[in-house]
Protein backbone atom coordinates (compact mmCIF):
# COMPACT_ATOMS: atom_id res chain seq x y z
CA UNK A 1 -38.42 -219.81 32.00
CA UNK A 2 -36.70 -217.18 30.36
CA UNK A 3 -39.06 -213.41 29.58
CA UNK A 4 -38.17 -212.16 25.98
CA UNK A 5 -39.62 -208.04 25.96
CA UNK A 6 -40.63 -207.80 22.28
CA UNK A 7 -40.77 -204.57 21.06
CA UNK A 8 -43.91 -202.67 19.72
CA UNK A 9 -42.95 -203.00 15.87
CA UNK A 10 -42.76 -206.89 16.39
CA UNK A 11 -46.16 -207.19 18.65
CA UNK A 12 -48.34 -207.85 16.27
CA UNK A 13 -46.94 -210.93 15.31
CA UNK A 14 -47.34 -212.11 18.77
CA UNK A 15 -50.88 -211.22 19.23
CA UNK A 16 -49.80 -208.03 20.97
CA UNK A 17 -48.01 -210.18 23.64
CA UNK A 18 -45.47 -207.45 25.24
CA UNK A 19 -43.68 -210.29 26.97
CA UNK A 20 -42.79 -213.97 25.86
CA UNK A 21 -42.39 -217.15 27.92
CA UNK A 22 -39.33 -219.22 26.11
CA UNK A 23 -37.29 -222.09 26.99
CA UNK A 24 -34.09 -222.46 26.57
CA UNK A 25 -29.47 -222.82 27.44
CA UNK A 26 -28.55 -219.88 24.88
CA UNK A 27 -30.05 -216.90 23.21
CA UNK A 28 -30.69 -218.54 20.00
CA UNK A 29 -32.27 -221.50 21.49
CA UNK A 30 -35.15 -219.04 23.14
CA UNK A 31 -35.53 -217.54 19.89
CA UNK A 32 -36.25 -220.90 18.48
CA UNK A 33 -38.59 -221.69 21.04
CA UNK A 34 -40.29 -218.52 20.59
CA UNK A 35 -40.23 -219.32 16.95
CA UNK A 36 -42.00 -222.44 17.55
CA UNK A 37 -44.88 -220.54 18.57
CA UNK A 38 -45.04 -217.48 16.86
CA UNK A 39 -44.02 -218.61 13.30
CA UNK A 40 -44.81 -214.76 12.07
CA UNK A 41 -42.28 -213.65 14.45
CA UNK A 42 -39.65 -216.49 13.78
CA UNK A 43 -39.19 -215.16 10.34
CA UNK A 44 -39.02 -211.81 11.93
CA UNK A 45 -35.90 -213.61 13.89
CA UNK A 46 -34.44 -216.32 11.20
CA UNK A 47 -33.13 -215.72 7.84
CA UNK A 48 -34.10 -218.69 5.07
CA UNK A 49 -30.67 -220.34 5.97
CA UNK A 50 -32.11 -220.65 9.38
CA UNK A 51 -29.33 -217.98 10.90
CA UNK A 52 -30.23 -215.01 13.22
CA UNK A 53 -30.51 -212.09 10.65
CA UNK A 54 -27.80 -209.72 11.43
CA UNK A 55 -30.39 -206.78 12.09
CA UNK A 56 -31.52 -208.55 15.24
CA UNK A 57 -29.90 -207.91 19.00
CA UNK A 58 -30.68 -208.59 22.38
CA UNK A 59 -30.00 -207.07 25.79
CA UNK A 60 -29.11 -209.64 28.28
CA UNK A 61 -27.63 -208.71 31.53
CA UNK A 62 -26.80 -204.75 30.02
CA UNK A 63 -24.79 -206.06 27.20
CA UNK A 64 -25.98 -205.83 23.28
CA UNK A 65 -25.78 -209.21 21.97
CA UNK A 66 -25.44 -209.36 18.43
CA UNK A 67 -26.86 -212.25 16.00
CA UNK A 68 -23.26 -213.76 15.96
CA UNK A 69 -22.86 -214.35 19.63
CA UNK A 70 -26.57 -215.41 20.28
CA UNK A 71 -25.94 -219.30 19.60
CA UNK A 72 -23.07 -219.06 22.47
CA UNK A 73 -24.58 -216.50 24.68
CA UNK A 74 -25.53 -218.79 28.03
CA UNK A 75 -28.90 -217.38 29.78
CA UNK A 76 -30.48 -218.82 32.97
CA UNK A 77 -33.68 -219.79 34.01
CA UNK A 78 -35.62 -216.69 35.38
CA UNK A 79 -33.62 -214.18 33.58
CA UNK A 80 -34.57 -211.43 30.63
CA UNK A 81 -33.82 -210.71 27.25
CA UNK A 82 -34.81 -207.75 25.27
CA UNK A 83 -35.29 -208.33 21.65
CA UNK A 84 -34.19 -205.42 19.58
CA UNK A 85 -33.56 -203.96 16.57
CA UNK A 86 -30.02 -202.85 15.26
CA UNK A 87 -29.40 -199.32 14.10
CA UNK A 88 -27.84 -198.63 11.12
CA UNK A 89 -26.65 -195.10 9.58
CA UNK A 90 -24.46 -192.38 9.39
């Protein structure tokens, strides 16, 4: 299993779960598995084209991961991902 930290904006689409359960080889296939069961939060996740919206990261192993690398990003069983927000501004 692979634990997905959702952050506090985002928990109420996931019953208030701080931590998610996923399967999965890559980022983006745990964020379709957590999709699977949390449908609120999958379009939270998925644009209607079915890509990662570019305003979603992750932290895996102390690196950002942005939406482009997530379907090539390898994670292991037992490891952590922290599902974030991207900052925009000036």
């Amino acid at each position: 299993m692979i634990r997905v930290q959702v952050p506090p904006i985002l928990r109420a689409v996931t019953g208030g779960e701080r931590v998610l359960e996923a399967e999965g080889a890559t980022v983006r296939e745990v964020f379709e598995n957590i999709a699977l069961r949390y449908p609120a939060l999958g379009l939270h996740l998925f644009d209607e084209r079915s890509g990662i919206r570019r305003n979603i990261i992750c932290i895996h192993r102390d690196l950002v991961i942005r939406a482009d690398d997530m379907a090539d990003r390898s994670v292991a069983q037992g490891e952590e991902l922290i599902l974030a927000n991207a900052f925009a501004g000036g």
